[in-house]
PDB file of N, CA and C in Angstrom:
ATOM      1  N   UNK A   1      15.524  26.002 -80.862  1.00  0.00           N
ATOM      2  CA  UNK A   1      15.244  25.359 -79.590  1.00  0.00           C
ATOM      3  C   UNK A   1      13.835  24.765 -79.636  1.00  0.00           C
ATOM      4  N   UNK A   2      13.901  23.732 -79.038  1.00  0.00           N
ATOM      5  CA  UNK A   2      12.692  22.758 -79.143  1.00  0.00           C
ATOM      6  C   UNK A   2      11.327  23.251 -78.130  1.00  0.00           C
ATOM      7  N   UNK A   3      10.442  23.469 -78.469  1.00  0.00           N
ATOM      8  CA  UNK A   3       9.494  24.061 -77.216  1.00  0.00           C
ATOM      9  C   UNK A   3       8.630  22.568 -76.660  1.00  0.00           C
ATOM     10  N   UNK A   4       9.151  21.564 -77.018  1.00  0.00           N
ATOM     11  CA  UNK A   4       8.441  20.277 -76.573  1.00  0.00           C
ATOM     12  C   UNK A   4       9.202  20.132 -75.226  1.00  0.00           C
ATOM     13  N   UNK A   5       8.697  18.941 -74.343  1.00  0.00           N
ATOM     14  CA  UNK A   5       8.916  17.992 -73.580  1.00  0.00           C
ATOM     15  C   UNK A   5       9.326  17.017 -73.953  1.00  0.00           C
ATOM     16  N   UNK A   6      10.374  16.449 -74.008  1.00  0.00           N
ATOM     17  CA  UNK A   6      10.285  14.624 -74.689  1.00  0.00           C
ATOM     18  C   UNK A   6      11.270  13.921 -73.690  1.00  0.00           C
ATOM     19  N   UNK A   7      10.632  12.390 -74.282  1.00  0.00           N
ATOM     20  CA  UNK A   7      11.370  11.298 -73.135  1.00  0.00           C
ATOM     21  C   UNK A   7      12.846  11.138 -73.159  1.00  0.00           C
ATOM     22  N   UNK A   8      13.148  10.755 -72.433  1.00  0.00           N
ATOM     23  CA  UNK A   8      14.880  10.822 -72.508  1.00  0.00           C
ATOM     24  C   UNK A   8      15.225   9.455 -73.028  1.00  0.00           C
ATOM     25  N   UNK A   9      14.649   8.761 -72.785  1.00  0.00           N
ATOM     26  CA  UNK A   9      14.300   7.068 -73.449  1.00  0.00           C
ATOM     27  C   UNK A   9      14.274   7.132 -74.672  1.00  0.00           C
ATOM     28  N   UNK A  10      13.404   7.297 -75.238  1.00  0.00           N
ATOM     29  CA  UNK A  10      13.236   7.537 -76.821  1.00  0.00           C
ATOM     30  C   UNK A  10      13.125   8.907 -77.722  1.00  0.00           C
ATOM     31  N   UNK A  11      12.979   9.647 -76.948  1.00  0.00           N
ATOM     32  CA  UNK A  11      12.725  11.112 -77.874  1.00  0.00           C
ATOM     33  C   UNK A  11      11.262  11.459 -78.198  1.00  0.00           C
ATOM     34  N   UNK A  12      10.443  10.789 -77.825  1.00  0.00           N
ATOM     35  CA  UNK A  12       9.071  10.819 -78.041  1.00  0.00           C
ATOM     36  C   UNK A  12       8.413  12.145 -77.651  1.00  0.00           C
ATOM     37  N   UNK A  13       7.485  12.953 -78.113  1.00  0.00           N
ATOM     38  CA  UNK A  13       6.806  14.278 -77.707  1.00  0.00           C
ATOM     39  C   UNK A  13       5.916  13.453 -76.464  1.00  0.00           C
ATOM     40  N   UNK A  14       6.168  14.622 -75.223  1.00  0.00           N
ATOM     41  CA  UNK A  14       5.137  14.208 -74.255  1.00  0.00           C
ATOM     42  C   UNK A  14       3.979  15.317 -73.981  1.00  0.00           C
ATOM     43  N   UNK A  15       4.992  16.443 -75.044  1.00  0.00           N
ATOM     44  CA  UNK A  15       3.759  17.730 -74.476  1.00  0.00           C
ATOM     45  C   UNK A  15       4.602  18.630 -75.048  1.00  0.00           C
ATOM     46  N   UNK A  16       3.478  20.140 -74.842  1.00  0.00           N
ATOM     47  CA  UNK A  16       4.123  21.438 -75.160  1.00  0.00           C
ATOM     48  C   UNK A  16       4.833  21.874 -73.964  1.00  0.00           C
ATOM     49  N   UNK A  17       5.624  23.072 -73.848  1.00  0.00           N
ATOM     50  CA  UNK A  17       6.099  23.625 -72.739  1.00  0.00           C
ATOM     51  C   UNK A  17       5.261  23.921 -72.161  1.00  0.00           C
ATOM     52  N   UNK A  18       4.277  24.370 -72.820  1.00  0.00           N
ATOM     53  CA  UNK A  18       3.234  25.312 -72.007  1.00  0.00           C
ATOM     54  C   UNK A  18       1.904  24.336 -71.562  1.00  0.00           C
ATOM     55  N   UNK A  19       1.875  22.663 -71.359  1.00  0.00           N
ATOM     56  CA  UNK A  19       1.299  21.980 -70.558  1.00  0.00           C
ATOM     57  C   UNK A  19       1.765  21.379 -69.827  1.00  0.00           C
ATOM     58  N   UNK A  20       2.539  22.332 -69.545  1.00  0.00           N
ATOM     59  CA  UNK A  20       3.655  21.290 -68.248  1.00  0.00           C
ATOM     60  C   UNK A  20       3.932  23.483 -67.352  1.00  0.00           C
ATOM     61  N   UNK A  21       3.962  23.893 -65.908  1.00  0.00           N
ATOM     62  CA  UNK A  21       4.214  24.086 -65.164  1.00  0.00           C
ATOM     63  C   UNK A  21       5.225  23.670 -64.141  1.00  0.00           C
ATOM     64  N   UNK A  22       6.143  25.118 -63.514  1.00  0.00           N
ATOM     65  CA  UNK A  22       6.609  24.922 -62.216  1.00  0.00           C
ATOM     66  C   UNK A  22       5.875  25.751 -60.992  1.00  0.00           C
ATOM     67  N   UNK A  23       5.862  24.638 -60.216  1.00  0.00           N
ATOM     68  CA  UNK A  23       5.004  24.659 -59.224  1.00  0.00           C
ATOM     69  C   UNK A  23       6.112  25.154 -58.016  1.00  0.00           C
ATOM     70  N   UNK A  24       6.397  26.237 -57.613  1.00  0.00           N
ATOM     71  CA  UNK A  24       7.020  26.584 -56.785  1.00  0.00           C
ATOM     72  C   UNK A  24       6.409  26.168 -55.046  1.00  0.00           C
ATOM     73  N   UNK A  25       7.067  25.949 -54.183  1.00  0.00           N
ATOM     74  CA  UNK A  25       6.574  25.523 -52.803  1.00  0.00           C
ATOM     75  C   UNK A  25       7.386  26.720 -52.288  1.00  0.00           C
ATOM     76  N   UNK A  26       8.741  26.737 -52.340  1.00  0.00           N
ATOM     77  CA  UNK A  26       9.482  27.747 -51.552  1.00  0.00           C
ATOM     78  C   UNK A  26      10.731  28.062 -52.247  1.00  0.00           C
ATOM     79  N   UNK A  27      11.585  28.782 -52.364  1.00  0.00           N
ATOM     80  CA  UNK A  27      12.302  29.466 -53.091  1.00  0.00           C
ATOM     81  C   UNK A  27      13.702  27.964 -53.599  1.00  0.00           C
ATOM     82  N   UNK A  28      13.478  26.841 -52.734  1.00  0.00           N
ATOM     83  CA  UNK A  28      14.553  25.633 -52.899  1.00  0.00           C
ATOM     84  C   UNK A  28      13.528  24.601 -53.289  1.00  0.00           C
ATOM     85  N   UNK A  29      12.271  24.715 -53.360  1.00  0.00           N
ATOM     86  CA  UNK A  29      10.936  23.639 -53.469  1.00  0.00           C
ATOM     87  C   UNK A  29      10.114  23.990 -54.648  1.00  0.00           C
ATOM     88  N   UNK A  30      10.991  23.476 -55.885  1.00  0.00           N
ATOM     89  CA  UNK A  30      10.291  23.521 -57.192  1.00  0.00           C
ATOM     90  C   UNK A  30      10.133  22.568 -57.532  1.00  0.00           C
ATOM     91  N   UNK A  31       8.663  22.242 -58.333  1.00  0.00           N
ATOM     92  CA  UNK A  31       8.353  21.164 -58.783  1.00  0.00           C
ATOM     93  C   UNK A  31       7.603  21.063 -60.604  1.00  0.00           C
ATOM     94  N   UNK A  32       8.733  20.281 -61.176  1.00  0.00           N
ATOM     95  CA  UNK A  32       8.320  20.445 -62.652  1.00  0.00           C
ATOM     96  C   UNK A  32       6.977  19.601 -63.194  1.00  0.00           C
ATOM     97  N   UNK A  33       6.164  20.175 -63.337  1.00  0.00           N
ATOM     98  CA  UNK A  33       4.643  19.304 -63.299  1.00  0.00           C
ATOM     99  C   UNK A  33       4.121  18.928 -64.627  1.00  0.00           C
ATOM    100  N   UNK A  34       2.988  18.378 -64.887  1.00  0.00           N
ATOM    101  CA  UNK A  34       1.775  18.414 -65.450  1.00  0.00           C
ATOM    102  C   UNK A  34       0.708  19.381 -65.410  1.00  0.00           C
ATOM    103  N   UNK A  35       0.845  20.523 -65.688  1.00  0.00           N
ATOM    104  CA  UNK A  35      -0.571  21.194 -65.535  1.00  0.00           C
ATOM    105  C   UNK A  35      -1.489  20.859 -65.037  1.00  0.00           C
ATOM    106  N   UNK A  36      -2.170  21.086 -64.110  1.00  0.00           N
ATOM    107  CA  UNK A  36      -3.588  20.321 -63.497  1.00  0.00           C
ATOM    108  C   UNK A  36      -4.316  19.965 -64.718  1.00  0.00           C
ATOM    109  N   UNK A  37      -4.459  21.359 -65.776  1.00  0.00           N
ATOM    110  CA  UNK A  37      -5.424  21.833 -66.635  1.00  0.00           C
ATOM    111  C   UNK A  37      -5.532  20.511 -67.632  1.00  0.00           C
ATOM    112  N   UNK A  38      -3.965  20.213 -68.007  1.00  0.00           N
ATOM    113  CA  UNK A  38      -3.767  18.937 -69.118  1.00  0.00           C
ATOM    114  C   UNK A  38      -3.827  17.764 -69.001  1.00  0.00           C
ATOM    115  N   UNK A  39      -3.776  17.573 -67.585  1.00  0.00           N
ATOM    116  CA  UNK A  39      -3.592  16.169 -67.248  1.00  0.00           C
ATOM    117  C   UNK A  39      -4.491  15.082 -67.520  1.00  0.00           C
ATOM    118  N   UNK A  40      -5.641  15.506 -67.675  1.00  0.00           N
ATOM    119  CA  UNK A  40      -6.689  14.650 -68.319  1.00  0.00           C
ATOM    120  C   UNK A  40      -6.515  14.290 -69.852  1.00  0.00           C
ATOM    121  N   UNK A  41      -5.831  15.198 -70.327  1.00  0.00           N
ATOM    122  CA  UNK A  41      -5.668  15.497 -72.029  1.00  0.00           C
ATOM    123  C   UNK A  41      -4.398  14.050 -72.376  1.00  0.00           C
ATOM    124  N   UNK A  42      -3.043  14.574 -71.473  1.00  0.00           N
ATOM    125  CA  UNK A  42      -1.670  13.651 -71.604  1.00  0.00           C
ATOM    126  C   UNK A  42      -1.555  12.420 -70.789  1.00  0.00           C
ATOM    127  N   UNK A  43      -2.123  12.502 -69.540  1.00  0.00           N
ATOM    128  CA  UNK A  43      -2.136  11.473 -68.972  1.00  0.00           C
ATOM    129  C   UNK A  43      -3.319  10.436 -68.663  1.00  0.00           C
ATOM    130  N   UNK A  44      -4.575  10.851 -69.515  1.00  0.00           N
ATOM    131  CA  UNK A  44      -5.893   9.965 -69.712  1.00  0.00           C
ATOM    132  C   UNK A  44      -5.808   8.714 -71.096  1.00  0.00           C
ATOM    133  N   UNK A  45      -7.158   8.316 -70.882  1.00  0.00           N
ATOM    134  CA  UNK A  45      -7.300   7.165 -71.857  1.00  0.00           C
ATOM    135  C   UNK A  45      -7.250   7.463 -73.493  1.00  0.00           C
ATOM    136  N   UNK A  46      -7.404   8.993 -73.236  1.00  0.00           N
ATOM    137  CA  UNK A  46      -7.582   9.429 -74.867  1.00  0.00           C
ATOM    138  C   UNK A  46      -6.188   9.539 -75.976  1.00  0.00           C
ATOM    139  N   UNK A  47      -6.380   9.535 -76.827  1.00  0.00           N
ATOM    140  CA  UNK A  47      -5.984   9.566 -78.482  1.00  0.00           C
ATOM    141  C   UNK A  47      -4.448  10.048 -78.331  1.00  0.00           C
ATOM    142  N   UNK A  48      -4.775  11.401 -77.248  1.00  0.00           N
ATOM    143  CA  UNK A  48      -3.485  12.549 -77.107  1.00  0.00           C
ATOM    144  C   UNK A  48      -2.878  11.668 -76.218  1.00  0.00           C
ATOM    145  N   UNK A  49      -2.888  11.204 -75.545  1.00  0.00           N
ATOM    146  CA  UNK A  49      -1.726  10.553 -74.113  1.00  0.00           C
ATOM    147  C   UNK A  49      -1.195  10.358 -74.217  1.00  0.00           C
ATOM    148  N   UNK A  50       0.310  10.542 -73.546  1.00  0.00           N
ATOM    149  CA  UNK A  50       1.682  10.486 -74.058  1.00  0.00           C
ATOM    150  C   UNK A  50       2.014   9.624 -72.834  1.00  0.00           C
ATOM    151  N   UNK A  51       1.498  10.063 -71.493  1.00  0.00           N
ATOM    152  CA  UNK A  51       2.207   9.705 -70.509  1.00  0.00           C
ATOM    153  C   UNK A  51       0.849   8.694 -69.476  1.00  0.00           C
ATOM    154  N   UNK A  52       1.612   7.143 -68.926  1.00  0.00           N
ATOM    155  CA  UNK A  52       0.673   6.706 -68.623  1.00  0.00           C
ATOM    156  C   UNK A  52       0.959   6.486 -67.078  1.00  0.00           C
ATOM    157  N   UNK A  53      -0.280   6.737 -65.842  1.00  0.00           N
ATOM    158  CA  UNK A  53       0.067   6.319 -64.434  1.00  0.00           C
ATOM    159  C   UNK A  53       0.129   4.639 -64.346  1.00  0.00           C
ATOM    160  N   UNK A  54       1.121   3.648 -63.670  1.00  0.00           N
ATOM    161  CA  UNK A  54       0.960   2.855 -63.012  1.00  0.00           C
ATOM    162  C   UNK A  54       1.682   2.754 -61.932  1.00  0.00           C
ATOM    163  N   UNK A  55       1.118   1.415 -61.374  1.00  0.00           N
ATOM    164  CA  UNK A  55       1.682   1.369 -59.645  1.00  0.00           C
ATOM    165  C   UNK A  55       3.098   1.249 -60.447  1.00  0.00           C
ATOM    166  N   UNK A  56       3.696   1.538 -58.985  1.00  0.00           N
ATOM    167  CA  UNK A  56       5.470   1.388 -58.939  1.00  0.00           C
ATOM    168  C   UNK A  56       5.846  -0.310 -59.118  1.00  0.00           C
ATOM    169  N   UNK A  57       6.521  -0.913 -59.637  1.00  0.00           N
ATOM    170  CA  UNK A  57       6.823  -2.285 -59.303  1.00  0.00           C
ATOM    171  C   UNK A  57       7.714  -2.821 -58.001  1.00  0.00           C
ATOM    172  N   UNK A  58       7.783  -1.761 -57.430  1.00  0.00           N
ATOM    173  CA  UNK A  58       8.486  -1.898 -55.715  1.00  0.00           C
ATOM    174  C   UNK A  58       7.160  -0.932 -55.230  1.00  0.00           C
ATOM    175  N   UNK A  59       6.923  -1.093 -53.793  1.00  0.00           N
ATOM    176  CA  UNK A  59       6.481  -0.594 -53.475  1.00  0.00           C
ATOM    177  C   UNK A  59       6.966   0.901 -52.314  1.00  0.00           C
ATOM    178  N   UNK A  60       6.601   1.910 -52.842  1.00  0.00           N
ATOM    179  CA  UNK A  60       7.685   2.978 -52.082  1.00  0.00           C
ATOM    180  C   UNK A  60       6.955   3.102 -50.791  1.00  0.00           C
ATOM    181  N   UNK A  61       7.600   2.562 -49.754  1.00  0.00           N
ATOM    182  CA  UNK A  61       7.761   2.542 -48.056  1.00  0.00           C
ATOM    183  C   UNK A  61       7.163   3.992 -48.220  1.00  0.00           C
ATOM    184  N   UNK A  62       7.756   4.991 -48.368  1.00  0.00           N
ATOM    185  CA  UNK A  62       7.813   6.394 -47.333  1.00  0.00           C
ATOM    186  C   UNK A  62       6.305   7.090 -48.326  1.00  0.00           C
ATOM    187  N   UNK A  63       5.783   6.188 -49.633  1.00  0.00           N
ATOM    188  CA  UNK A  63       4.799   6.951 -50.171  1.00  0.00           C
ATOM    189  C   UNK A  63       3.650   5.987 -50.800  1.00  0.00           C
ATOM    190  N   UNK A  64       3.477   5.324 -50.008  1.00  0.00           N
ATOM    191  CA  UNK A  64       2.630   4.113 -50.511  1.00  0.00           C
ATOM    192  C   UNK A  64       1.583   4.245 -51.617  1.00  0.00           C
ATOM    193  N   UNK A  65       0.995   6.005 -51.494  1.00  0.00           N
ATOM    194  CA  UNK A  65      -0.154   6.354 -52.891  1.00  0.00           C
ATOM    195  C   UNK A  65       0.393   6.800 -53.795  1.00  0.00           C
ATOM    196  N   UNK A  66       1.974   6.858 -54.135  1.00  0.00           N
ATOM    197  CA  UNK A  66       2.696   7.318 -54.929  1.00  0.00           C
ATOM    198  C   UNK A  66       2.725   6.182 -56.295  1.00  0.00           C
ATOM    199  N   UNK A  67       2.654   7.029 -57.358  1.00  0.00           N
ATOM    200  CA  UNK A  67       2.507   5.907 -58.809  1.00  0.00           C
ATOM    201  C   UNK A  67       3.416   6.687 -59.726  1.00  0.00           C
ATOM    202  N   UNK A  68       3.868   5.448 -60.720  1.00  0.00           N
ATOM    203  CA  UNK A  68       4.830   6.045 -61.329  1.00  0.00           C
ATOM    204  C   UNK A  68       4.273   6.305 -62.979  1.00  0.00           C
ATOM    205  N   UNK A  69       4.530   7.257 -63.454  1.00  0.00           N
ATOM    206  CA  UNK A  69       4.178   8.066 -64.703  1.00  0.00           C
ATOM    207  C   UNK A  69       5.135   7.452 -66.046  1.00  0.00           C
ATOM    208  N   UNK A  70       5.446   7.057 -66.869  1.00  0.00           N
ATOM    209  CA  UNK A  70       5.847   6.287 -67.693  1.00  0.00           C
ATOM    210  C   UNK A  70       5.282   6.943 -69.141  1.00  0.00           C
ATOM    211  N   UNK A  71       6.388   7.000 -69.966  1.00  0.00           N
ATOM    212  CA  UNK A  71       6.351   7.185 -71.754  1.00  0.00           C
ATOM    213  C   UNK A  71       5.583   6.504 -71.973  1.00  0.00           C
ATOM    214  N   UNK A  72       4.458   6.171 -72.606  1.00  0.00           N
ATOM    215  CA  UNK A  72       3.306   5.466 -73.425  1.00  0.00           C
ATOM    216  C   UNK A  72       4.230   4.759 -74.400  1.00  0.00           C
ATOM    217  N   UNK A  73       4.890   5.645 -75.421  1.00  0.00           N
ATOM    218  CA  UNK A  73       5.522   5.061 -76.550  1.00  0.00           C
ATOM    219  C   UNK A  73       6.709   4.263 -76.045  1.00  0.00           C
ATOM    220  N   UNK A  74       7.470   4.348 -75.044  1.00  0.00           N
ATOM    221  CA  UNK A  74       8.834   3.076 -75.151  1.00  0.00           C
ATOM    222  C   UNK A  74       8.619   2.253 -73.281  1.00  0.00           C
ATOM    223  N   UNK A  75       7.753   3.068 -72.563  1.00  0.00           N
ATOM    224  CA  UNK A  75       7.935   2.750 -70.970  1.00  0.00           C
ATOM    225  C   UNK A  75       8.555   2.810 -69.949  1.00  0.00           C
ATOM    226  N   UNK A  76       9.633   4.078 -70.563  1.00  0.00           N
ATOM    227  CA  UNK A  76      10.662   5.085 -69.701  1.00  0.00           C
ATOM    228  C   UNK A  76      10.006   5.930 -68.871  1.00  0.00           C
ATOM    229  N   UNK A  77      10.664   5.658 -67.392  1.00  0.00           N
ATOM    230  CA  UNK A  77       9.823   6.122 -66.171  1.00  0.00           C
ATOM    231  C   UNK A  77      10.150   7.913 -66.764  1.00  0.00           C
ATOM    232  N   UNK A  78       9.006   8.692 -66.607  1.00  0.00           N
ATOM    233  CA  UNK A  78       9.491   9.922 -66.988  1.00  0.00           C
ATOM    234  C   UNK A  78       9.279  10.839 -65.671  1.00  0.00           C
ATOM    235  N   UNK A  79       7.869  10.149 -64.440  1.00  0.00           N
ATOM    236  CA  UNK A  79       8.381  11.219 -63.367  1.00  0.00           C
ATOM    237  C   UNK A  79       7.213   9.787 -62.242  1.00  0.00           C
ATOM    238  N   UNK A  80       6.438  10.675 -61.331  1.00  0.00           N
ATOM    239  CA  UNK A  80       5.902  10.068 -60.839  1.00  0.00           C
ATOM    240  C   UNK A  80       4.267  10.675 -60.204  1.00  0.00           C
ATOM    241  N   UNK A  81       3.629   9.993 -59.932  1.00  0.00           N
ATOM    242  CA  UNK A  81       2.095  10.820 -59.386  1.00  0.00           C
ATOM    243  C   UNK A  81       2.224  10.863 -58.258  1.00  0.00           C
ATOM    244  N   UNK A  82       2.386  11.965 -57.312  1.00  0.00           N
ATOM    245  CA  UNK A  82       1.911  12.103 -56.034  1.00  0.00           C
ATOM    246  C   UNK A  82       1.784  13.159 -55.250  1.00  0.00           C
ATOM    247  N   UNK A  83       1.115  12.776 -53.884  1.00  0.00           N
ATOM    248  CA  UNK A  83       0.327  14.039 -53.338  1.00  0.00           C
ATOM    249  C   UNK A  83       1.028  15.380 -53.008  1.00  0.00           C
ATOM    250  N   UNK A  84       1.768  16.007 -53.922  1.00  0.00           N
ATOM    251  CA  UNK A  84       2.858  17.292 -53.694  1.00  0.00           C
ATOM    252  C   UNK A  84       2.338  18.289 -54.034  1.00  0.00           C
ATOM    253  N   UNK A  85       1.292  18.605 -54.453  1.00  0.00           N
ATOM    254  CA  UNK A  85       0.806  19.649 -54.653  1.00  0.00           C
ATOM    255  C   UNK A  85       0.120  20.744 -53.812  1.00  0.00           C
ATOM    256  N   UNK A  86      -0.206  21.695 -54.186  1.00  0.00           N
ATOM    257  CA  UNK A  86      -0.917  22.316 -53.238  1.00  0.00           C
ATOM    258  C   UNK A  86      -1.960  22.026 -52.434  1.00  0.00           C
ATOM    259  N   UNK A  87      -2.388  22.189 -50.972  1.00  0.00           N
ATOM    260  CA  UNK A  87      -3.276  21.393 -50.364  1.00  0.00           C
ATOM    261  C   UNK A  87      -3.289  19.706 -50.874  1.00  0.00           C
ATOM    262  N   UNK A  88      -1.957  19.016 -50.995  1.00  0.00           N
ATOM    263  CA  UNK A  88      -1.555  17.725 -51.062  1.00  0.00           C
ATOM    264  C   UNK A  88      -2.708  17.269 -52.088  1.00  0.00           C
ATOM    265  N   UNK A  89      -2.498  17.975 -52.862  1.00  0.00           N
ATOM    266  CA  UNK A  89      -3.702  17.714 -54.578  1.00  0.00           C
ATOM    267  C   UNK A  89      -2.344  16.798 -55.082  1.00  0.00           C
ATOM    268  N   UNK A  90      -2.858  15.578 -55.850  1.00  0.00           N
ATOM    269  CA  UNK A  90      -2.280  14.753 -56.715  1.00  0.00           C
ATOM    270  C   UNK A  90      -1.370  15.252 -57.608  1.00  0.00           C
ATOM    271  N   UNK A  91      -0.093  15.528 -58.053  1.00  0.00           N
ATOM    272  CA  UNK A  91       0.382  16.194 -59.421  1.00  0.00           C
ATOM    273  C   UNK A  91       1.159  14.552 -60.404  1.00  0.00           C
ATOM    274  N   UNK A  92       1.386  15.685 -61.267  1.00  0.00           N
ATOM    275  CA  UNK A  92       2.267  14.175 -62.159  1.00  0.00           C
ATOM    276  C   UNK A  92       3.928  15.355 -62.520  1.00  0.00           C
ATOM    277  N   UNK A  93       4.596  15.056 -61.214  1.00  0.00           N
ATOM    278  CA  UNK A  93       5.656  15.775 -61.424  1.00  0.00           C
ATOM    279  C   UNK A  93       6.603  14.837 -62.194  1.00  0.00           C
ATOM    280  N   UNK A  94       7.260  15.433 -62.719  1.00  0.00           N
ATOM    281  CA  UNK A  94       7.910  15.277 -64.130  1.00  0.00           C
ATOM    282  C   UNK A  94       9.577  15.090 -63.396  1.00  0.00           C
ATOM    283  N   UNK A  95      10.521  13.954 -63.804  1.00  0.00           N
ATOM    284  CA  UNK A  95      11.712  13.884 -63.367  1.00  0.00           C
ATOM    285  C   UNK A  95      12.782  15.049 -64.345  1.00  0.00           C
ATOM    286  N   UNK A  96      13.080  15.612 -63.840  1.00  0.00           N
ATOM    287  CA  UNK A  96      13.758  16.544 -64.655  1.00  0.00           C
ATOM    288  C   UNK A  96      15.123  15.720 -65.768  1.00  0.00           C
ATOM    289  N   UNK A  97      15.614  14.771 -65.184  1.00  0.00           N
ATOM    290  CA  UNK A  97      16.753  14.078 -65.866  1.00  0.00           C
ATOM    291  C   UNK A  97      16.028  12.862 -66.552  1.00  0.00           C
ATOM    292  N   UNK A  98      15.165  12.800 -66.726  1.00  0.00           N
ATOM    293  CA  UNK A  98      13.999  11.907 -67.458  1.00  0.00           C
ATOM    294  C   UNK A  98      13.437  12.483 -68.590  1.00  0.00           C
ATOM    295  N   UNK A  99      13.415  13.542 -68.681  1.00  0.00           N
ATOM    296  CA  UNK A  99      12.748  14.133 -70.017  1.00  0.00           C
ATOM    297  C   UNK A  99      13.689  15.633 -70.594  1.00  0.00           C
ATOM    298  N   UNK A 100      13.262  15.214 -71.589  1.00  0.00           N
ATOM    299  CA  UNK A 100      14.726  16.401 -72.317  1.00  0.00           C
ATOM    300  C   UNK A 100      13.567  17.658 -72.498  1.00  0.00           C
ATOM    301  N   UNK A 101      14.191  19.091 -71.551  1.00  0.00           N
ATOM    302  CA  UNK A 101      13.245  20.043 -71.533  1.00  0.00           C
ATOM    303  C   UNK A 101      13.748  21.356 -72.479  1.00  0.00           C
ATOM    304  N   UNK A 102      13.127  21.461 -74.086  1.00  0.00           N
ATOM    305  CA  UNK A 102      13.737  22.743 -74.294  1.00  0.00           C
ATOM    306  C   UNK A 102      14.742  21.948 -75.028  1.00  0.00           C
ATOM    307  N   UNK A 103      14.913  21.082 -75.258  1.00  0.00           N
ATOM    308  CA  UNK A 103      16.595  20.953 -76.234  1.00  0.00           C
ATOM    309  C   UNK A 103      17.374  20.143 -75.013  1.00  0.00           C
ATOM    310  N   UNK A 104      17.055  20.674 -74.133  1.00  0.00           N
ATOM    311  CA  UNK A 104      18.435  20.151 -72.990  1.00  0.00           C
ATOM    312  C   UNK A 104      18.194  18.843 -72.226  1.00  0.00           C
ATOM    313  N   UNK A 105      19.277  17.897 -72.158  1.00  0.00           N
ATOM    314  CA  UNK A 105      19.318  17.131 -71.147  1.00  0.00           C
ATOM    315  C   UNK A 105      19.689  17.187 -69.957  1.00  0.00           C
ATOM    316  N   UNK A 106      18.734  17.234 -68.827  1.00  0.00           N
ATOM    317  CA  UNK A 106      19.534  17.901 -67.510  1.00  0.00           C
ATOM    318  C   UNK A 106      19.897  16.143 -66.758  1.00  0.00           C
ATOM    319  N   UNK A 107      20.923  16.651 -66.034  1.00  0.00           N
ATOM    320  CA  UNK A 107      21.375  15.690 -64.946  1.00  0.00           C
ATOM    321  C   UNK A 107      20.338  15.446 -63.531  1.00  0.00           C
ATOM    322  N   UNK A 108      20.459  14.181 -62.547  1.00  0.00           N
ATOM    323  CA  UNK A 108      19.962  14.056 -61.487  1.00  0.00           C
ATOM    324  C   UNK A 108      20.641  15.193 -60.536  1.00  0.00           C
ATOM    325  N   UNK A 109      21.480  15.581 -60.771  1.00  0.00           N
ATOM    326  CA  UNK A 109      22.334  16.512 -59.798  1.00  0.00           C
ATOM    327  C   UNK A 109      21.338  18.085 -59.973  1.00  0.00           C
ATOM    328  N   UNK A 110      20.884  18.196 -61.399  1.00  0.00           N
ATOM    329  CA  UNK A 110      20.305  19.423 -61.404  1.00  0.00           C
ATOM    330  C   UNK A 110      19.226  19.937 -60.595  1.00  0.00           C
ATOM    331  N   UNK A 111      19.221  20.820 -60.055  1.00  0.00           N
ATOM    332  CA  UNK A 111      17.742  21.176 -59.687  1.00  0.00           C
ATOM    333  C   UNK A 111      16.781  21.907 -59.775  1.00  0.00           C
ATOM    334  N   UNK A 112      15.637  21.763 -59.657  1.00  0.00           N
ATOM    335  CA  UNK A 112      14.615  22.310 -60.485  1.00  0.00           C
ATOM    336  C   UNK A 112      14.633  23.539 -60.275  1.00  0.00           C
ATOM    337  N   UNK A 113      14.728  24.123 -58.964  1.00  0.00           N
ATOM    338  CA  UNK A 113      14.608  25.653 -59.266  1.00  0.00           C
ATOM    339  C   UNK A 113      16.084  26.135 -59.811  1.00  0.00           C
ATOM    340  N   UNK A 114      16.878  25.677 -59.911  1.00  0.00           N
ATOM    341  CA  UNK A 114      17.965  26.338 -60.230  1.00  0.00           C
ATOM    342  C   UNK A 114      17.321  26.147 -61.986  1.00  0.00           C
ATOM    343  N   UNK A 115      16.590  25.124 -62.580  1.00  0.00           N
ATOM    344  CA  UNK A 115      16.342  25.452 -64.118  1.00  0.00           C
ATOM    345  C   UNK A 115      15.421  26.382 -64.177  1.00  0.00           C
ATOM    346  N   UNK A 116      14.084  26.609 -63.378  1.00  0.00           N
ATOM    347  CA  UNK A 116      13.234  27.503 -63.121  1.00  0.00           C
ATOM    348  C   UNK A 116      13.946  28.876 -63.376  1.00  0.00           C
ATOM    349  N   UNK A 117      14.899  28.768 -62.348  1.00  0.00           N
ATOM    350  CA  UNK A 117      15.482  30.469 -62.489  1.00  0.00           C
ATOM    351  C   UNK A 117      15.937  30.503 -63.798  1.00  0.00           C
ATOM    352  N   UNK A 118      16.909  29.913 -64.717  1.00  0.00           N
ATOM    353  CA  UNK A 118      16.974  29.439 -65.432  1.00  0.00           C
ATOM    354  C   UNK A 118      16.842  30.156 -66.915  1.00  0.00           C
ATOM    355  N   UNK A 119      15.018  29.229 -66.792  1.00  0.00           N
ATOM    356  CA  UNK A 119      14.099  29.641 -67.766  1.00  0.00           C
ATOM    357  C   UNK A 119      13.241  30.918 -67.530  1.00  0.00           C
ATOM    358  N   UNK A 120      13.089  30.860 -66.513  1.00  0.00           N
ATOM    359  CA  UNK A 120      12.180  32.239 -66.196  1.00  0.00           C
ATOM    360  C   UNK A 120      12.682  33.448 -66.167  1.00  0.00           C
TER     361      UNK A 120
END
């Protein structure tokens, strides 16, 4: 079993398991993240970056500071940036049917805490 993250687009490494977090809100409110800790590391200007922020090319009505997170290597949307975090801190939550977690490809139907329980 694969302990990477990779794009569902191309297969590309976006990270280890262990720089990516679930961010629990409430027992139905899981959110598959970016580590606060890494995010400078995967999603900055440097060497390591796998994953890059830009604006959305529509603009999302209901989240206007919301940006979308994208594979570096092919430009497969892999999740999106926005204020969901704790005390509405910025995250780069990760689309679960966008990136193959562990070996597996999950569906849009899946949901995160049901993989949370899952894995944990």
């Amino acid at each position: 079993m694969s302990s990477y993250i990779c794009c569902s687009g191309c297969k590309a490494n976006l990270g280890d398991i262990n720089d990516f977090i679930f961010f629990v809100k409430s027992d139905v409110d899981v959110h598959f993240m970016v580590a606060p800790e890494r995010e400078v590391v995967l999603c900055g200007d440097g060497p390591c970056a796998t994953i890059q922020i830009v604006e959305f090319e529509k603009q999302n009505a209901k989240n206007k500071n919301a940006k979308s997170a994208i594979c570096k290597n092919c430009s497969s949307s892999v999740g999106k940036l926005n204020p969901g975090g704790p005390n509405k801190m910025n995250i780069v939550s990760m689309g679960v049917e966008k990136i193959i977690m562990l070996g597996v490809q999950h569906s849009k139907s899946d949901k995160e805490y049901l993989i949370f329980l899952k894995i944990s």
